[in-house]
PDB file of N, CA and C in Angstrom:
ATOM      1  N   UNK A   1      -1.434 -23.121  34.051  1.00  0.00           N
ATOM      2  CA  UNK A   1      -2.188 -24.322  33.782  1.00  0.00           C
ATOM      3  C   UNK A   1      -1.904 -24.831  32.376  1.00  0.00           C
ATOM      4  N   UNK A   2      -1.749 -23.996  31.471  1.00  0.00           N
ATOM      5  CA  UNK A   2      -1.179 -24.396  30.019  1.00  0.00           C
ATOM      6  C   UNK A   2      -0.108 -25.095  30.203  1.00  0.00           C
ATOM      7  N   UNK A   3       1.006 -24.609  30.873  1.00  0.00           N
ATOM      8  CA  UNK A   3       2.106 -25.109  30.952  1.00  0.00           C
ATOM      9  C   UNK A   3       1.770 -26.902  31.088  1.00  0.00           C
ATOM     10  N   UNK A   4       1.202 -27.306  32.258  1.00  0.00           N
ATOM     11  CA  UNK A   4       1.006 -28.058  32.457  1.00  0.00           C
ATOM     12  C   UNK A   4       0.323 -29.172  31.605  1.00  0.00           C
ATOM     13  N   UNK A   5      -0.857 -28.598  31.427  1.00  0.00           N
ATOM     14  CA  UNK A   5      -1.072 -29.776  29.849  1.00  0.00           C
ATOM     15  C   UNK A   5      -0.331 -29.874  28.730  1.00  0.00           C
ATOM     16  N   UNK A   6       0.493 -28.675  28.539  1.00  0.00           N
ATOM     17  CA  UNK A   6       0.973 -28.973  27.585  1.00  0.00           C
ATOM     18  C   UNK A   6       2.170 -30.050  28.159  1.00  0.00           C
ATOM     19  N   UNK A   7       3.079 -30.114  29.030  1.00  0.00           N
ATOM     20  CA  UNK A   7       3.525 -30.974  29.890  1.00  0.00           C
ATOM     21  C   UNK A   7       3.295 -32.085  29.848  1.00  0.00           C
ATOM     22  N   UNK A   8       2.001 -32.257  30.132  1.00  0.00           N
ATOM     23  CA  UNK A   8       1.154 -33.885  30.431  1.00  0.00           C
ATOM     24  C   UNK A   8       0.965 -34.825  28.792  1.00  0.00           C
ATOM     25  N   UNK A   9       0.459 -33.784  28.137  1.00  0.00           N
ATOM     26  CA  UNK A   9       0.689 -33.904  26.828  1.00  0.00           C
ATOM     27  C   UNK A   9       1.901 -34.969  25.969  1.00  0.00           C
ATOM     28  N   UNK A  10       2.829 -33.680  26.147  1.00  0.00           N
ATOM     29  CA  UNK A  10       4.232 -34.531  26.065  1.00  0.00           C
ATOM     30  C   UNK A  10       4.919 -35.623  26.500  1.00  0.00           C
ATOM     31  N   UNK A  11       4.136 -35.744  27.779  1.00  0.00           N
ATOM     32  CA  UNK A  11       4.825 -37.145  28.456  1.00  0.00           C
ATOM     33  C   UNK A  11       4.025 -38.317  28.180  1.00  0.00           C
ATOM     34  N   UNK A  12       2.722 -37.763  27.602  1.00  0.00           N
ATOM     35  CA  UNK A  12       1.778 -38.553  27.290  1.00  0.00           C
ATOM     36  C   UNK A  12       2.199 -39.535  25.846  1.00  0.00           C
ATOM     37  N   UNK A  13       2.634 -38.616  24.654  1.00  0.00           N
ATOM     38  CA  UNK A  13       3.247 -38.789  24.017  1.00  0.00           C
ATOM     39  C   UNK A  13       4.522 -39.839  23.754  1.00  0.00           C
ATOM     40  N   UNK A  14       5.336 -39.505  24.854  1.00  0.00           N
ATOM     41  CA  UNK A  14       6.692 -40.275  25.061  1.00  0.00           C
ATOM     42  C   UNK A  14       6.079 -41.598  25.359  1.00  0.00           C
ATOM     43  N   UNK A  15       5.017 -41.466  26.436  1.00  0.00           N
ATOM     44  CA  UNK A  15       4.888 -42.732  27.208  1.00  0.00           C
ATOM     45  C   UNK A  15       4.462 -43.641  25.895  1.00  0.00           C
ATOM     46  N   UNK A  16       3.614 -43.280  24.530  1.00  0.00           N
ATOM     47  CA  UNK A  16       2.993 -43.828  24.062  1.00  0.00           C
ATOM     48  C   UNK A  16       3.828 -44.033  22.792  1.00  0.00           C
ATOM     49  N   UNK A  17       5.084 -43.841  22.552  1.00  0.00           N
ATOM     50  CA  UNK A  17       5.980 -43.846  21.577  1.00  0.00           C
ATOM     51  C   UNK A  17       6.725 -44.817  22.152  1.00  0.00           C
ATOM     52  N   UNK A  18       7.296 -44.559  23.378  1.00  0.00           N
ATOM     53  CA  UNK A  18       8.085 -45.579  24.338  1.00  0.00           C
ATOM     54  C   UNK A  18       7.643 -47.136  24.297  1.00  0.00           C
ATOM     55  N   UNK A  19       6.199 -46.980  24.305  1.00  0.00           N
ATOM     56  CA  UNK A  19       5.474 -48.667  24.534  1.00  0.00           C
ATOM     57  C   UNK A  19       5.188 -49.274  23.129  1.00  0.00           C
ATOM     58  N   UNK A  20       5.529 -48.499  22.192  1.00  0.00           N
ATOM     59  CA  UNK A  20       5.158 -49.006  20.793  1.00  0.00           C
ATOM     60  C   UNK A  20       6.668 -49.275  19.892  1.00  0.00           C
ATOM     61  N   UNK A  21       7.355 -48.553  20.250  1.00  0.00           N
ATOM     62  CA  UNK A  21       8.948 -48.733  19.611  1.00  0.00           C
ATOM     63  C   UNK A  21       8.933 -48.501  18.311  1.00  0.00           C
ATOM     64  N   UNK A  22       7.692 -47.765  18.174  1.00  0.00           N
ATOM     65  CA  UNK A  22       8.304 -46.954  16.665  1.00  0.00           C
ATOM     66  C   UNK A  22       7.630 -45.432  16.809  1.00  0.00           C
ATOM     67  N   UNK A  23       8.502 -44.495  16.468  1.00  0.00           N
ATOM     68  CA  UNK A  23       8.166 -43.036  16.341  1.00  0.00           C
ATOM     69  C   UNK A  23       6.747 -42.656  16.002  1.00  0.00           C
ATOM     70  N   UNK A  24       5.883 -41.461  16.394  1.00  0.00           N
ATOM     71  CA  UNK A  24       5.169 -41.549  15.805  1.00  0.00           C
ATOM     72  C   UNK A  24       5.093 -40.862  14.203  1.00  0.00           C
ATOM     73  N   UNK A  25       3.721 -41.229  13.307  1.00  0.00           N
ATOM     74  CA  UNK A  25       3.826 -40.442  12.173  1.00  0.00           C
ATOM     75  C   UNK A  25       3.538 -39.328  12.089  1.00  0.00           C
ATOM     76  N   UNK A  26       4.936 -38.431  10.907  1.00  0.00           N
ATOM     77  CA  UNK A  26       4.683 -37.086  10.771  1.00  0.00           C
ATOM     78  C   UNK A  26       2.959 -36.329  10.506  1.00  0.00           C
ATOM     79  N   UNK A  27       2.561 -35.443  10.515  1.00  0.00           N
ATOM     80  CA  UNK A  27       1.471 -34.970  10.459  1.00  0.00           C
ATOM     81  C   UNK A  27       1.820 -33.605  10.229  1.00  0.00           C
ATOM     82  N   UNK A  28       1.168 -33.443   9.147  1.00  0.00           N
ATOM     83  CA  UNK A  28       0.915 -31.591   8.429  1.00  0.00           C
ATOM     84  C   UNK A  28       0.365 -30.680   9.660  1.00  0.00           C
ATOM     85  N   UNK A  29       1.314 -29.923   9.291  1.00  0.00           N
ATOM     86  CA  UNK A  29       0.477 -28.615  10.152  1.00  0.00           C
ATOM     87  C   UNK A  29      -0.763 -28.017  10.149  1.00  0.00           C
ATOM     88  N   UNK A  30      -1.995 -28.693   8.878  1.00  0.00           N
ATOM     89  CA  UNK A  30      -2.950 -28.268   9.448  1.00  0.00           C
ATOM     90  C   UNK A  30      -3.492 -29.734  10.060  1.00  0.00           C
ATOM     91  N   UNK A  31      -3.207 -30.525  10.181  1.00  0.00           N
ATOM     92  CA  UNK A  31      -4.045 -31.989  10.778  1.00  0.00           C
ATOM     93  C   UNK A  31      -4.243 -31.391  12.220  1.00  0.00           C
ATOM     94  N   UNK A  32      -4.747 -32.098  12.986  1.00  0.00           N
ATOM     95  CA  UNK A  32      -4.804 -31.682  14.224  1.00  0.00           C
ATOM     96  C   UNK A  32      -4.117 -32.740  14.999  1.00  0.00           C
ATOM     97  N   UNK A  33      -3.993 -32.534  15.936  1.00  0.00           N
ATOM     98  CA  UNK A  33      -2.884 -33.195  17.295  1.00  0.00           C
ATOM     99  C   UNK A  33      -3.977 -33.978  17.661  1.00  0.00           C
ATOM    100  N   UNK A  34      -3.894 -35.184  17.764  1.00  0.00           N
ATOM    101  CA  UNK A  34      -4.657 -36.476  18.617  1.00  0.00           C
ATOM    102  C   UNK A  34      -3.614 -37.003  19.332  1.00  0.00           C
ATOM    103  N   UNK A  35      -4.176 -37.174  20.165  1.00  0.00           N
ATOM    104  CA  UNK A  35      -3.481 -38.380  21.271  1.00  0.00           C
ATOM    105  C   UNK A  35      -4.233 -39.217  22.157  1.00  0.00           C
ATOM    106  N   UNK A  36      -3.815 -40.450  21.795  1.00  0.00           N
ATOM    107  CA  UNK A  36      -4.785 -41.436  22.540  1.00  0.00           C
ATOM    108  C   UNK A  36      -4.023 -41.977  23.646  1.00  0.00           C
ATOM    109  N   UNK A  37      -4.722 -42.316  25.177  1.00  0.00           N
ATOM    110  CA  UNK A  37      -4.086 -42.644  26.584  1.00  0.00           C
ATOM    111  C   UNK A  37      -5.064 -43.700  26.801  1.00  0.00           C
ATOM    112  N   UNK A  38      -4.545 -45.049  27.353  1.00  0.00           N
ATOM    113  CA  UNK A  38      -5.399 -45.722  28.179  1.00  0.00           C
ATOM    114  C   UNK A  38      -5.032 -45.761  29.449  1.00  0.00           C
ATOM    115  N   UNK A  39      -5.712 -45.176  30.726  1.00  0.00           N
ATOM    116  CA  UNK A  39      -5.418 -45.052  31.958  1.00  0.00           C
ATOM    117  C   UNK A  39      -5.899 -45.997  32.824  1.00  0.00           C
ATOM    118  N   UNK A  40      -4.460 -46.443  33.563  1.00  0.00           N
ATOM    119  CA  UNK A  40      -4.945 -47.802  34.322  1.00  0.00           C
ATOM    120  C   UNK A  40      -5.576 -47.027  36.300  1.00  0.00           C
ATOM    121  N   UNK A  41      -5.462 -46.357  36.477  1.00  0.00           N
ATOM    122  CA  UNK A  41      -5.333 -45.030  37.761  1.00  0.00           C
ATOM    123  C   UNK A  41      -6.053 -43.698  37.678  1.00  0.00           C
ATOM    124  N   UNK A  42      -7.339 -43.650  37.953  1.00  0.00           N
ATOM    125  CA  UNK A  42      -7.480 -42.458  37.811  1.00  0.00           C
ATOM    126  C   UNK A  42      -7.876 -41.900  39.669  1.00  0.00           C
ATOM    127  N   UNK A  43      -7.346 -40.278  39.704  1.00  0.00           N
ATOM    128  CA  UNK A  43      -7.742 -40.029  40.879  1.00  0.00           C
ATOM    129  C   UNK A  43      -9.478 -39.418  41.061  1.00  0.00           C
ATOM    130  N   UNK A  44      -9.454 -39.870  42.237  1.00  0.00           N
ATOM    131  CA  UNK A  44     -11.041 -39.963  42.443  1.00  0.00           C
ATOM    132  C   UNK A  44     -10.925 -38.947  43.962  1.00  0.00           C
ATOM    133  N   UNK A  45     -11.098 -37.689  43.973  1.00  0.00           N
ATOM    134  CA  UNK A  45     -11.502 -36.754  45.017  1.00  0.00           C
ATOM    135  C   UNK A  45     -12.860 -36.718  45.969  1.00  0.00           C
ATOM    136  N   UNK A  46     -12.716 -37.280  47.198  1.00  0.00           N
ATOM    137  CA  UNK A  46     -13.853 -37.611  47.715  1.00  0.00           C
ATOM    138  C   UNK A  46     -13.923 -36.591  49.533  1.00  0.00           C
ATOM    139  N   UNK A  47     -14.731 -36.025  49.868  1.00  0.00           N
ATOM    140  CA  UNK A  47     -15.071 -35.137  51.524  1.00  0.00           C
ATOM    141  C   UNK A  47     -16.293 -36.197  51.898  1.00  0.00           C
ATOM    142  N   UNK A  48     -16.337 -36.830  53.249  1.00  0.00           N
ATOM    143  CA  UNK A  48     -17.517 -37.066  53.847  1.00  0.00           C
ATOM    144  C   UNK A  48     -17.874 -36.366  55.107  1.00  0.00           C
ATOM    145  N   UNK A  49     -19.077 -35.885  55.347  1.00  0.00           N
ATOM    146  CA  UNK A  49     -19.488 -35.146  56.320  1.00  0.00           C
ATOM    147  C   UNK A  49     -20.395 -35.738  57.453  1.00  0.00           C
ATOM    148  N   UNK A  50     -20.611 -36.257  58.563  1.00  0.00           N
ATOM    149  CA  UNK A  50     -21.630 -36.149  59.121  1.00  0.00           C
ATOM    150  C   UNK A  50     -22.766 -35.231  58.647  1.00  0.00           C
ATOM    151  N   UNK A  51     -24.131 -36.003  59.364  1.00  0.00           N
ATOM    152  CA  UNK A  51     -25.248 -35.405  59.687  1.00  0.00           C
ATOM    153  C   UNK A  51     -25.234 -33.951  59.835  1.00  0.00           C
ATOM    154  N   UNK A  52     -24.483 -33.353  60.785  1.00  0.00           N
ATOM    155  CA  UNK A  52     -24.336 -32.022  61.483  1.00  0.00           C
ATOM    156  C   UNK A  52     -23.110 -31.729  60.242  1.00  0.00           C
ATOM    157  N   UNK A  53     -22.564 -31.680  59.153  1.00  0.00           N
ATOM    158  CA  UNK A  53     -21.508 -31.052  58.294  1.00  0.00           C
ATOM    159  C   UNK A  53     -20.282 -31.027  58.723  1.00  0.00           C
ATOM    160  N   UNK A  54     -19.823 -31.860  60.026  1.00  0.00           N
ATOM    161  CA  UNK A  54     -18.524 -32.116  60.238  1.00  0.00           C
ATOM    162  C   UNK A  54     -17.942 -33.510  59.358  1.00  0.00           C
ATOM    163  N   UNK A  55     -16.554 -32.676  58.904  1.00  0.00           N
ATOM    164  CA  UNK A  55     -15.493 -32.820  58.251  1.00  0.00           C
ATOM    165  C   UNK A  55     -15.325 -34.796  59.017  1.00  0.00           C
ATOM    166  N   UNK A  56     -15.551 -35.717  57.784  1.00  0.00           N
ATOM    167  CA  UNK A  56     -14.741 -37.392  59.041  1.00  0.00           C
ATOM    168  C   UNK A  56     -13.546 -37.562  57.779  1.00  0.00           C
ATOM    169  N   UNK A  57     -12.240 -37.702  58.814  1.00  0.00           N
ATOM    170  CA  UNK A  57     -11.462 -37.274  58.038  1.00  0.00           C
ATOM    171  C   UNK A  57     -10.259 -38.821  58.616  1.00  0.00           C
ATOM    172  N   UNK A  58     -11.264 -39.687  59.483  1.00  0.00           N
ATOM    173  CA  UNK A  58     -10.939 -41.599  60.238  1.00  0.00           C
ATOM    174  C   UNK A  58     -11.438 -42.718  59.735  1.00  0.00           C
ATOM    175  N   UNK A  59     -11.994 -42.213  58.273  1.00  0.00           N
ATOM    176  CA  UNK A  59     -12.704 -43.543  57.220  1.00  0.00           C
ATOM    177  C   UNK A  59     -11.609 -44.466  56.973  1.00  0.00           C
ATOM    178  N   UNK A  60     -11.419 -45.509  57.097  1.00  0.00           N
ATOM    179  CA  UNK A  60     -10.967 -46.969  56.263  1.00  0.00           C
ATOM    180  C   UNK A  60     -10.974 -46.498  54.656  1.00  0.00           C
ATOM    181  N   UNK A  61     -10.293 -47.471  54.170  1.00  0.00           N
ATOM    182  CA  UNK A  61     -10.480 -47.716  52.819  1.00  0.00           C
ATOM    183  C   UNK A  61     -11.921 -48.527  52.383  1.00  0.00           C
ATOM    184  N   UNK A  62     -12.088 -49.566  53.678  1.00  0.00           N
ATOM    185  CA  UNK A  62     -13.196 -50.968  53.035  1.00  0.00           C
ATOM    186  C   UNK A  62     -13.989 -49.662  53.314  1.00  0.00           C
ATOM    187  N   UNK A  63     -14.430 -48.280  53.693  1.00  0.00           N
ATOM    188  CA  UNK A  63     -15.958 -47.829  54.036  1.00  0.00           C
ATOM    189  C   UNK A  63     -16.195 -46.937  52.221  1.00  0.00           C
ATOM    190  N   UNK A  64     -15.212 -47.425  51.595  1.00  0.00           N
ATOM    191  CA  UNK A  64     -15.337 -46.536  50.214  1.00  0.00           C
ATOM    192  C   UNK A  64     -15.859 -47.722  49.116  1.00  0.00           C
ATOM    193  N   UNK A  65     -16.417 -47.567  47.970  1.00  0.00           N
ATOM    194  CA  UNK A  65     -16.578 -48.327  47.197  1.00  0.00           C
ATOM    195  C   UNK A  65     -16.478 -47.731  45.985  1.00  0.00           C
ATOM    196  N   UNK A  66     -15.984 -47.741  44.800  1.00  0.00           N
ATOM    197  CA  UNK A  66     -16.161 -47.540  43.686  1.00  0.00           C
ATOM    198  C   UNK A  66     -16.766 -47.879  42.463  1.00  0.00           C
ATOM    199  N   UNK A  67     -17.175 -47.558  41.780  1.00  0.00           N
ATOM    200  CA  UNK A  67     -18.077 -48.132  40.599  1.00  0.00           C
ATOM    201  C   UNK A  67     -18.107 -47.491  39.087  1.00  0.00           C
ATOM    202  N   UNK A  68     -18.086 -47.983  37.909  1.00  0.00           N
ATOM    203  CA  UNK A  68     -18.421 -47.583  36.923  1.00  0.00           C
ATOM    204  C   UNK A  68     -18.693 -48.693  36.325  1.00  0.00           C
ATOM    205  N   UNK A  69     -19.842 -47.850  35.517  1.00  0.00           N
ATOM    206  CA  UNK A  69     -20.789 -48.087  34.994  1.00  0.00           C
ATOM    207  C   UNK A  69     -21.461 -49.472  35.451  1.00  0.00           C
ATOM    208  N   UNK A  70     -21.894 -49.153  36.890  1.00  0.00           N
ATOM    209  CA  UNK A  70     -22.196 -50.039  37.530  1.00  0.00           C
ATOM    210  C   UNK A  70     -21.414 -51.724  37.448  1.00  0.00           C
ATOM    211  N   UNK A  71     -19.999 -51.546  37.472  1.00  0.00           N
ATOM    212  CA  UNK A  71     -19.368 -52.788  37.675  1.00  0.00           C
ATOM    213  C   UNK A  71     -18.333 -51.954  38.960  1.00  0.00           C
ATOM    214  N   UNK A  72     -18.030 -52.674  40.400  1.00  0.00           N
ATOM    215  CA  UNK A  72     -16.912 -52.430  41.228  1.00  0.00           C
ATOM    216  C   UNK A  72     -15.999 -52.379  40.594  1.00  0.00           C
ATOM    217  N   UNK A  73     -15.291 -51.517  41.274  1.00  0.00           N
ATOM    218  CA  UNK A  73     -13.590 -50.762  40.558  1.00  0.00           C
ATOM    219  C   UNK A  73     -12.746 -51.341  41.940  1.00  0.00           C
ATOM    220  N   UNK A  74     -11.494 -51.861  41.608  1.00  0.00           N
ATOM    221  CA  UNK A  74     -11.035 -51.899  42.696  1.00  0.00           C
ATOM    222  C   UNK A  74      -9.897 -50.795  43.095  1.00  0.00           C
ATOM    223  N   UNK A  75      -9.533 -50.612  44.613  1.00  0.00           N
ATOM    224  CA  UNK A  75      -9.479 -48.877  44.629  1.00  0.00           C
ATOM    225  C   UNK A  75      -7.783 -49.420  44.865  1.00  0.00           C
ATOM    226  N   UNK A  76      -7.189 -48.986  44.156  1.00  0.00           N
ATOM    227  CA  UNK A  76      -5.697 -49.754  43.939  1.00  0.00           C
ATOM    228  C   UNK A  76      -4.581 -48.603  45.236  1.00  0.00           C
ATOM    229  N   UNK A  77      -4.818 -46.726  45.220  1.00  0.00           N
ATOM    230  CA  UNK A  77      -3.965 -46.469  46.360  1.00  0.00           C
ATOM    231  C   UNK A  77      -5.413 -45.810  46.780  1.00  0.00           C
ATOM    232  N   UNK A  78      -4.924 -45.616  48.679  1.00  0.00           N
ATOM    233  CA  UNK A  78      -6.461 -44.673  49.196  1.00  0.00           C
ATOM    234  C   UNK A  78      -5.205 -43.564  50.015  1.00  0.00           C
ATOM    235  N   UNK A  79      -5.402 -42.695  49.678  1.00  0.00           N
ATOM    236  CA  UNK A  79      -4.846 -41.981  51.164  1.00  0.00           C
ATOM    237  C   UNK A  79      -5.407 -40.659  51.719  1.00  0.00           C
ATOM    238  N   UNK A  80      -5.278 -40.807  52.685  1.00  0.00           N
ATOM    239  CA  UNK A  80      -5.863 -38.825  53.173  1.00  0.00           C
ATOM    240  C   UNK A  80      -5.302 -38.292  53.378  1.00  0.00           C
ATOM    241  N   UNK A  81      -5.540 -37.349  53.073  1.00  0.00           N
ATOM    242  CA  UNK A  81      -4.531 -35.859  52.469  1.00  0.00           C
ATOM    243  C   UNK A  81      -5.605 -34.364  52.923  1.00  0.00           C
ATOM    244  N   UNK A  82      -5.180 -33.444  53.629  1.00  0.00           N
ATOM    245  CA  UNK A  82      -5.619 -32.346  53.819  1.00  0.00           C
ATOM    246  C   UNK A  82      -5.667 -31.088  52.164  1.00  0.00           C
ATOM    247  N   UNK A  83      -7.139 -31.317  52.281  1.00  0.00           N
ATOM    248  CA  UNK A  83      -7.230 -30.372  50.996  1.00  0.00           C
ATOM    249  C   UNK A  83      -7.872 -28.686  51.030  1.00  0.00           C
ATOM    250  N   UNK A  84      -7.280 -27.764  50.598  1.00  0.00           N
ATOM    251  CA  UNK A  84      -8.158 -26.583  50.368  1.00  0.00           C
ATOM    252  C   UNK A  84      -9.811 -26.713  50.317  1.00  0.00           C
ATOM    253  N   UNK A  85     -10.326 -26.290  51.224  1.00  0.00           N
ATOM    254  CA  UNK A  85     -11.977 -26.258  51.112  1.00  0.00           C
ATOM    255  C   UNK A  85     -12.210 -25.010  50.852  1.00  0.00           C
ATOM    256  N   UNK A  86     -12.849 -24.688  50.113  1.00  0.00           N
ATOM    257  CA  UNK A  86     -13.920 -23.028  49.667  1.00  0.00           C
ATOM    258  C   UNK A  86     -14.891 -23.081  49.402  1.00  0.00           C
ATOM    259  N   UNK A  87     -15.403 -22.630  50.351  1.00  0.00           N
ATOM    260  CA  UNK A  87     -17.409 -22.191  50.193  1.00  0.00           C
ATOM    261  C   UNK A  87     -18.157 -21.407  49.730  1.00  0.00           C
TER     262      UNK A  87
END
């Protein structure tokens, strides 16, 4: 899992050096590492169950709605995908 942020990190980095066209500035080894992201996509993990706890796995996109901070989000990809469940 380290691997990985540290990963995400880095590309995070590039992406944000890439869109600005200038390097970023050096920083001392004791400063600390900041990195700022504005994310246009975030994933949103959602299970709906019937009444009785069966799995509906034949929802539409229009039966979803999203929201923050009470303003609609519009839901840009939807797809279903079989996920690990543990109880």
């Amino acid at each position: 899992m380290l691997r990985l942020s540290s990963l995400l990190c880095a590309c995070a980095a590039v992406a944000l050096w890439a869109q600005n066209d200038t390097p970023p500035k050096a920083q001392s080894e004791d400063a600390p590492l900041i990195i700022k992201a504005d994310s246009r996509l975030v994933v949103l993990h959602a299970s709906v169950v019937d009444r009785k706890g069966k799995l509906l796995t034949d929802l539409p996109q229009s039966a979803f709605k999203v929201y923050e901070n009470g303003a609609e989000q519009s839901i840009k990809v939807f797809k279903r995908e079989d996920v690990l469940f543990r109880s």
